[in-house]
PDB file of N, CA and C in Angstrom:
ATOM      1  N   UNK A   1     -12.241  27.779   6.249  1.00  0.00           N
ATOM      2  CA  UNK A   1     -13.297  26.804   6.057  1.00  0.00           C
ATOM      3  C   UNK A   1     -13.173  25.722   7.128  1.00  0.00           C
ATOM      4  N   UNK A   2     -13.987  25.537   7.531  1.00  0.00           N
ATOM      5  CA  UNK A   2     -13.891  24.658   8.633  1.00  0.00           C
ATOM      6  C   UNK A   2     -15.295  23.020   8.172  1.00  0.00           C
ATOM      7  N   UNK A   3     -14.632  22.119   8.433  1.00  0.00           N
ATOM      8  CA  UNK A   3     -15.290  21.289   8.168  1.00  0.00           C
ATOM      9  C   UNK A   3     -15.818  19.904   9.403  1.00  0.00           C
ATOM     10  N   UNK A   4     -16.947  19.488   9.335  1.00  0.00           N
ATOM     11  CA  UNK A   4     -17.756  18.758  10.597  1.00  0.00           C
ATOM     12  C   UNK A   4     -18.089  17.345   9.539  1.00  0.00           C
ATOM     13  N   UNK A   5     -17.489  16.333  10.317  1.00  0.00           N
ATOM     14  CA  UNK A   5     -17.479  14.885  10.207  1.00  0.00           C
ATOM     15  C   UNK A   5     -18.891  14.100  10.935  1.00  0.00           C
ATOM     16  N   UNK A   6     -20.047  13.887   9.965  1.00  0.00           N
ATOM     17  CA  UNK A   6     -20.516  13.246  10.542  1.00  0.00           C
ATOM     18  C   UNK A   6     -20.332  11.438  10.718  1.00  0.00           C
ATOM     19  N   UNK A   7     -20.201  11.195  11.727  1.00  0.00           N
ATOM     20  CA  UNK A   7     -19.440   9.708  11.825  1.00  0.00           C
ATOM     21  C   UNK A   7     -20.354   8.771  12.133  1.00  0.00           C
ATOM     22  N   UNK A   8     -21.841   8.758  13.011  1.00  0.00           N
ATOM     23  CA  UNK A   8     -22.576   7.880  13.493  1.00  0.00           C
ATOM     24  C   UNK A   8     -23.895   8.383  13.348  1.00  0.00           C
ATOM     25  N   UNK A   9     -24.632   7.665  14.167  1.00  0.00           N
ATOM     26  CA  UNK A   9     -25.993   8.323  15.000  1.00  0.00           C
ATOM     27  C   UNK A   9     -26.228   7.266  16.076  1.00  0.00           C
ATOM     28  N   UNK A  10     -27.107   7.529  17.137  1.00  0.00           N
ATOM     29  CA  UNK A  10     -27.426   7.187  18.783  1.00  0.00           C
ATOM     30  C   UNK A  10     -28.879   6.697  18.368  1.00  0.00           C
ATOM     31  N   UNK A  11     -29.143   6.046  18.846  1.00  0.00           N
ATOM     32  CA  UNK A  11     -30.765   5.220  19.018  1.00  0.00           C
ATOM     33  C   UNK A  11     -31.751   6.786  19.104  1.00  0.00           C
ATOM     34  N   UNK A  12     -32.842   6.174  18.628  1.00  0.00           N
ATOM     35  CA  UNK A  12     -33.483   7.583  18.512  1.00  0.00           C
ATOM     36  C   UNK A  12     -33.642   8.966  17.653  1.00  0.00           C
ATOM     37  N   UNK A  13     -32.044   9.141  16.772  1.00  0.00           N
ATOM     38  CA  UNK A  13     -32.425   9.775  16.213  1.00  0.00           C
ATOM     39  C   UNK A  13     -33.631  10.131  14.891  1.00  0.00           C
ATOM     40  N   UNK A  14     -33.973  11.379  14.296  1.00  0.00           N
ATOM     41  CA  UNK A  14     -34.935  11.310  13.602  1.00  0.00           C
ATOM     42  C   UNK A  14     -34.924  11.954  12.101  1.00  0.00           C
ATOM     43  N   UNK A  15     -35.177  11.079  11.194  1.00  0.00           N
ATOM     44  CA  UNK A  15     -35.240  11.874  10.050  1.00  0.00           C
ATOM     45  C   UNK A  15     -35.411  13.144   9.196  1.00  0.00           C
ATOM     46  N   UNK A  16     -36.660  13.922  10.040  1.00  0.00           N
ATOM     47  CA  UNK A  16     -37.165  14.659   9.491  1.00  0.00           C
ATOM     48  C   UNK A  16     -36.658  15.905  10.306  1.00  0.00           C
ATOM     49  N   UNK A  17     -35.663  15.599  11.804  1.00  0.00           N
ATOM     50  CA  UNK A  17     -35.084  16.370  12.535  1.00  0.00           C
ATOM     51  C   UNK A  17     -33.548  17.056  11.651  1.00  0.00           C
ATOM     52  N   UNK A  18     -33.601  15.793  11.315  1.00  0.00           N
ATOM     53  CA  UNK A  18     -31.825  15.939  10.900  1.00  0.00           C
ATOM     54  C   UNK A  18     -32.142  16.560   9.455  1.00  0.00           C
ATOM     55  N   UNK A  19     -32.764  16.367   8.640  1.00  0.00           N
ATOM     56  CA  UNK A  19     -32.510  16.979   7.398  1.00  0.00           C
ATOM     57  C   UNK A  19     -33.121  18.052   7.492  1.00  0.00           C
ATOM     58  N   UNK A  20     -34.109  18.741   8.494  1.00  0.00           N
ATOM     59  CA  UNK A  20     -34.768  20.124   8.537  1.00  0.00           C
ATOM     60  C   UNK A  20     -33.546  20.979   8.784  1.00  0.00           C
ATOM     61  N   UNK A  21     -32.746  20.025   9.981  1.00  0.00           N
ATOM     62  CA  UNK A  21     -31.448  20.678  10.442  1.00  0.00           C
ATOM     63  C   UNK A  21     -30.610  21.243   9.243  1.00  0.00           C
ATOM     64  N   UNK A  22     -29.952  20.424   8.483  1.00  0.00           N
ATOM     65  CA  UNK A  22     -29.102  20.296   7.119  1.00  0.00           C
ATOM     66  C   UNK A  22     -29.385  21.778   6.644  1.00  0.00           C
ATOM     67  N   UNK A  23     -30.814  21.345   5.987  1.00  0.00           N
ATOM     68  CA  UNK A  23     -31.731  22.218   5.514  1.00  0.00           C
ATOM     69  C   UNK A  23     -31.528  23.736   6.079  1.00  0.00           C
ATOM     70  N   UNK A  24     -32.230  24.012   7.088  1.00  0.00           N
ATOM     71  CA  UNK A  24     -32.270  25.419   7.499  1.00  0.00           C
ATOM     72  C   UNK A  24     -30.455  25.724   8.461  1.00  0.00           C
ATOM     73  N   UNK A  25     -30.102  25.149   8.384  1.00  0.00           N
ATOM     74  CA  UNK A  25     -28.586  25.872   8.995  1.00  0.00           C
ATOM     75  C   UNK A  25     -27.879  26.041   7.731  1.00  0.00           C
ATOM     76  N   UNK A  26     -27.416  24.740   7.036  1.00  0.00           N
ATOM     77  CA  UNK A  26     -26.557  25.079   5.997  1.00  0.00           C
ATOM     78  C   UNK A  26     -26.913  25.146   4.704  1.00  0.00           C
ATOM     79  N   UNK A  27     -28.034  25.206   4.414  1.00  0.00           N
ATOM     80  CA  UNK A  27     -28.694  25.697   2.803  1.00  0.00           C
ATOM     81  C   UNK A  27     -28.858  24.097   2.291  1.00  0.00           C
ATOM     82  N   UNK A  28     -28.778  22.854   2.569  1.00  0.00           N
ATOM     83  CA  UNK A  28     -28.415  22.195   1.688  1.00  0.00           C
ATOM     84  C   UNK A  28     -29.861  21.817   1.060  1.00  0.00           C
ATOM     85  N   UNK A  29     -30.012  21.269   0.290  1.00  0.00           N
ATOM     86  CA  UNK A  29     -31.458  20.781  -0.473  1.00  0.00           C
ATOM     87  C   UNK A  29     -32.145  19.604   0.263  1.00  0.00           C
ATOM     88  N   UNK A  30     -32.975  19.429   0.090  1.00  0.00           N
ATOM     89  CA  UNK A  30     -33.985  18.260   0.554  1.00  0.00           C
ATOM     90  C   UNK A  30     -33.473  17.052   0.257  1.00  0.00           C
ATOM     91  N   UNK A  31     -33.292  16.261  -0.863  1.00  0.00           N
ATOM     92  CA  UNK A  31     -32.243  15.373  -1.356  1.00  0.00           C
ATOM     93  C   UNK A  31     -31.164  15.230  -1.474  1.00  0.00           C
ATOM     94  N   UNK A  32     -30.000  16.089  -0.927  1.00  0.00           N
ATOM     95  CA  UNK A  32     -28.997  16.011  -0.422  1.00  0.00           C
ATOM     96  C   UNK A  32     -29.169  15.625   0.660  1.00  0.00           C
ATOM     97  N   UNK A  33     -29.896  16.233   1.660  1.00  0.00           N
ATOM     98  CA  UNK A  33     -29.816  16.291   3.393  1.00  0.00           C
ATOM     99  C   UNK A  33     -30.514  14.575   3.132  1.00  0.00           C
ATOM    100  N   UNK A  34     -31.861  14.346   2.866  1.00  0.00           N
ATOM    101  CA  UNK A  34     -32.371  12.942   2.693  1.00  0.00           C
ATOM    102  C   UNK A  34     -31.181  11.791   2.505  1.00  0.00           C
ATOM    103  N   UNK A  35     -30.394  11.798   1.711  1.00  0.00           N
ATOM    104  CA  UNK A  35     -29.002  11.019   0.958  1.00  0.00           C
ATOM    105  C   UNK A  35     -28.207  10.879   2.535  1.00  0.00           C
ATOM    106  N   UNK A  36     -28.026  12.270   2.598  1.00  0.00           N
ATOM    107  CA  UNK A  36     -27.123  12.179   3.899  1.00  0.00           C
ATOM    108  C   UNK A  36     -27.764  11.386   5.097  1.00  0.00           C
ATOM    109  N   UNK A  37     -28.807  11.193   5.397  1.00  0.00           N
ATOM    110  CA  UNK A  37     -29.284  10.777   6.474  1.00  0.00           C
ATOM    111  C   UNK A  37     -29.522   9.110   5.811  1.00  0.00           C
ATOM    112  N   UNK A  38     -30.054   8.954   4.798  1.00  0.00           N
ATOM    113  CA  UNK A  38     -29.420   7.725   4.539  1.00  0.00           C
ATOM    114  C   UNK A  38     -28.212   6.776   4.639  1.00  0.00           C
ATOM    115  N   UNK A  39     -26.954   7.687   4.000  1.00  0.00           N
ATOM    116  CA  UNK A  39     -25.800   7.435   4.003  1.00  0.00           C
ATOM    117  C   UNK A  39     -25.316   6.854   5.795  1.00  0.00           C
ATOM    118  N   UNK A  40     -25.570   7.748   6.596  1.00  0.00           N
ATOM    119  CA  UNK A  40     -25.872   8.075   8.382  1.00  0.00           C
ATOM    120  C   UNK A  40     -26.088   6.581   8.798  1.00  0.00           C
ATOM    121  N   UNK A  41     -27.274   6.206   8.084  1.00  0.00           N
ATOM    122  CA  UNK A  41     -28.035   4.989   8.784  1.00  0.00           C
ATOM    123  C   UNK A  41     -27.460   3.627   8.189  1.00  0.00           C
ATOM    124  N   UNK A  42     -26.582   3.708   7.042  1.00  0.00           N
ATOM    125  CA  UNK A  42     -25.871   2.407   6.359  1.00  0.00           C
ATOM    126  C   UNK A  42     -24.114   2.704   6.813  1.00  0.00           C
ATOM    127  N   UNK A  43     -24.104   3.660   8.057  1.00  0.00           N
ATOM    128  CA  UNK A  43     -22.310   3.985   8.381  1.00  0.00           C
ATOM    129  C   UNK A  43     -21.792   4.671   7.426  1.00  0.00           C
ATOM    130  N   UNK A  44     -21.821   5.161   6.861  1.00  0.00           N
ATOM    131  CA  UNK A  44     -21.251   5.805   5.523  1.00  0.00           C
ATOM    132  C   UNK A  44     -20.770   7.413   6.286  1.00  0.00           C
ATOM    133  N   UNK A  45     -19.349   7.719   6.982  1.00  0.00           N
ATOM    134  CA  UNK A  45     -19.239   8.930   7.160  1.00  0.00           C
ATOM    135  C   UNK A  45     -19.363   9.676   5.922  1.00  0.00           C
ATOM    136  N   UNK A  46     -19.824  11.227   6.686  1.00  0.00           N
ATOM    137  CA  UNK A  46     -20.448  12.392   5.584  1.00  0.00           C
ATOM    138  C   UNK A  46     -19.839  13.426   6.208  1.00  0.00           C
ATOM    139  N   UNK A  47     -18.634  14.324   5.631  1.00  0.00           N
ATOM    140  CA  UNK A  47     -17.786  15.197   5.844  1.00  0.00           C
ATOM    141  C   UNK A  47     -18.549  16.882   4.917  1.00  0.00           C
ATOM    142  N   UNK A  48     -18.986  17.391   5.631  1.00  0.00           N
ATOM    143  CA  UNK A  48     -19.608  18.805   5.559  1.00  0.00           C
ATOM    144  C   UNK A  48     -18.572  20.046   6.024  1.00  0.00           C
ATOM    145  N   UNK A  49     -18.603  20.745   4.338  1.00  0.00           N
ATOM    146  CA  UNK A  49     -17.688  21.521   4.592  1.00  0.00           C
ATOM    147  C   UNK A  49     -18.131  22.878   4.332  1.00  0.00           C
ATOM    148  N   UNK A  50     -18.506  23.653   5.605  1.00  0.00           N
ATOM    149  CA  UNK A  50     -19.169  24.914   5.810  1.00  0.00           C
ATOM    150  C   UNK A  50     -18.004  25.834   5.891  1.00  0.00           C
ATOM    151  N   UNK A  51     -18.666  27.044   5.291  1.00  0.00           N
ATOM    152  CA  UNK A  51     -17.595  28.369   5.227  1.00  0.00           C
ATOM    153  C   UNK A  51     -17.333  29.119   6.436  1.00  0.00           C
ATOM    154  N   UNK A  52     -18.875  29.087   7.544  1.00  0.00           N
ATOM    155  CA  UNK A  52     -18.679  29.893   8.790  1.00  0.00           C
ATOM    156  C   UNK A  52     -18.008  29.016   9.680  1.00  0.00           C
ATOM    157  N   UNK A  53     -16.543  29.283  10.706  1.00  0.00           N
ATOM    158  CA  UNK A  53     -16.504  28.311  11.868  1.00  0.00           C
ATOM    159  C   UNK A  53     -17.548  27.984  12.702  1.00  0.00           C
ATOM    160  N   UNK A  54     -18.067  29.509  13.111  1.00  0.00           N
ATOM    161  CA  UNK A  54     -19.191  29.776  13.944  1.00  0.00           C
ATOM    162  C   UNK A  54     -20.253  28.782  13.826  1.00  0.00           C
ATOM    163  N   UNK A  55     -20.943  28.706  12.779  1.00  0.00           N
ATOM    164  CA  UNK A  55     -21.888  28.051  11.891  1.00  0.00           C
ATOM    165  C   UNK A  55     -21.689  26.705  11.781  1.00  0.00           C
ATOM    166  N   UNK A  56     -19.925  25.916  12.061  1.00  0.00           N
ATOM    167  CA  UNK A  56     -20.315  24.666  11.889  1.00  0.00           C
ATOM    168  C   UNK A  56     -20.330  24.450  13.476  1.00  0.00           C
ATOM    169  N   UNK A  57     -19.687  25.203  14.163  1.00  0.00           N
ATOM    170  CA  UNK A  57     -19.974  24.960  15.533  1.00  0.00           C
ATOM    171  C   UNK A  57     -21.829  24.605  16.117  1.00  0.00           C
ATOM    172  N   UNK A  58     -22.165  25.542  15.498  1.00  0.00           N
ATOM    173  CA  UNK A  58     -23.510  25.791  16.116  1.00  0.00           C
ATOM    174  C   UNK A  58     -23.955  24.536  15.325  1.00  0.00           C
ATOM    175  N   UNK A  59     -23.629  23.896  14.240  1.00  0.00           N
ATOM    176  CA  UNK A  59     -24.641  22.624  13.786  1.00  0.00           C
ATOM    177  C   UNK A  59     -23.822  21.988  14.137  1.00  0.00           C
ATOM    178  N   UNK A  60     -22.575  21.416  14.375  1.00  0.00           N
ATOM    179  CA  UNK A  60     -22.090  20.521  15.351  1.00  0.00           C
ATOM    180  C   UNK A  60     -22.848  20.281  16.681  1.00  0.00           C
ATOM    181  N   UNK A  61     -23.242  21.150  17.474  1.00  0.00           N
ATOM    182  CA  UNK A  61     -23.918  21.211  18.703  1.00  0.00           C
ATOM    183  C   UNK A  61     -25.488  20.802  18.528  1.00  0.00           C
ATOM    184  N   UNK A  62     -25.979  21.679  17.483  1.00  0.00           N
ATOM    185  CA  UNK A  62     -27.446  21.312  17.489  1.00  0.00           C
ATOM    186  C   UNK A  62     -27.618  19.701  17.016  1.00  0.00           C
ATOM    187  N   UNK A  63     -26.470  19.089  15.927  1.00  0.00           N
ATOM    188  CA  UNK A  63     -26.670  17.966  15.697  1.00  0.00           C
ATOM    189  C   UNK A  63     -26.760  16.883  16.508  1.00  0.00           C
ATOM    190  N   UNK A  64     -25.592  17.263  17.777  1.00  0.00           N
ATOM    191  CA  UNK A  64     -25.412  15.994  18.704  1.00  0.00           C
ATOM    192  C   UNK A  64     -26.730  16.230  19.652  1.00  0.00           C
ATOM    193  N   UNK A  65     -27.764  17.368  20.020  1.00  0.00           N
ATOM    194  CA  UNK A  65     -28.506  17.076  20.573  1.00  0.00           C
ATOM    195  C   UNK A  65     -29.763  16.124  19.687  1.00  0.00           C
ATOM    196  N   UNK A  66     -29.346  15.750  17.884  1.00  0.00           N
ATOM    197  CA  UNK A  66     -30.844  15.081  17.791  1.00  0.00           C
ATOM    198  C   UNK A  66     -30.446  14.065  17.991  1.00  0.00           C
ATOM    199  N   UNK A  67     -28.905  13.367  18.175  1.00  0.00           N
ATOM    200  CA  UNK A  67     -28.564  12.236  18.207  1.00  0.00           C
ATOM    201  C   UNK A  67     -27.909  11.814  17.091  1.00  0.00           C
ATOM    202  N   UNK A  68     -27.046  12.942  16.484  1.00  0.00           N
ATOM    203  CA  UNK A  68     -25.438  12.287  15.224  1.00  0.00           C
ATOM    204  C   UNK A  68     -24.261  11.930  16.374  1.00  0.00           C
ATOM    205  N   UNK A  69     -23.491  11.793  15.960  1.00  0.00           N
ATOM    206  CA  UNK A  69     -22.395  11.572  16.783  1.00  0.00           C
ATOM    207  C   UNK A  69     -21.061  11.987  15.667  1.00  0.00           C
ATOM    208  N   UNK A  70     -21.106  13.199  15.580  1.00  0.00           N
ATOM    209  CA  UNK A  70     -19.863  13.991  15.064  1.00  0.00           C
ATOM    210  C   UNK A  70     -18.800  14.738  15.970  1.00  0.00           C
ATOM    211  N   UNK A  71     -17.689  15.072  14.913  1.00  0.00           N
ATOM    212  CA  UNK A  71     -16.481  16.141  15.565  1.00  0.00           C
ATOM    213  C   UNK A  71     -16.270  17.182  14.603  1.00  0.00           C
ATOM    214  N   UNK A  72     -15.739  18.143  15.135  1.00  0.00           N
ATOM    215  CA  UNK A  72     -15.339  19.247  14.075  1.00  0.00           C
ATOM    216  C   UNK A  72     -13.974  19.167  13.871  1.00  0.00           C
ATOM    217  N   UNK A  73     -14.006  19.347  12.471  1.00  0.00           N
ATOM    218  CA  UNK A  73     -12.530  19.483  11.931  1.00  0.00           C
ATOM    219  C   UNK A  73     -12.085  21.482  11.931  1.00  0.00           C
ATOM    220  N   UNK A  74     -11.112  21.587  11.993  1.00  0.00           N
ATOM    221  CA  UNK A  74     -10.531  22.969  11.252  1.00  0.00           C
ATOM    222  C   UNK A  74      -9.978  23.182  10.286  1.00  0.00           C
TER     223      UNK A  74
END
């Protein structure tokens, strides 16, 4: 299990980017991912713990292009 720390976000990022993201990569629900992107915008790190490495890699990457500012854990 490999797990991805989200720690920040960069000027610009977008709501409806980041929780579509949540959403269609890691299954999560609409009001979870919403919470999380809340949580995001008041500093509140949000530690996501996905089963594929592969998988958190690839939303590690897609995330920092909408503008999170995470790391991956192992």
């Amino acid at each position: 299990m490999a797990k991805v720390v989200l720690e920040g976000w960069r000027e610009g990022i977008k709501a409806v980017s980041f929780v579509k993201l949540q959403n269609e990569i890691l299954g999560i629900g609409l009001k979870e991912s919403k919470a999380n992107f809340d949580n995001l915008l008041d500093d509140i790190q949000i530690t996501l713990e996905i089963d594929n490495e592969n998988l958190a890699q690839y939303f590690l990457k897609e995330a920092d292009k909408i503008g999170v500012i995470c790391r991956f854990i192992k």
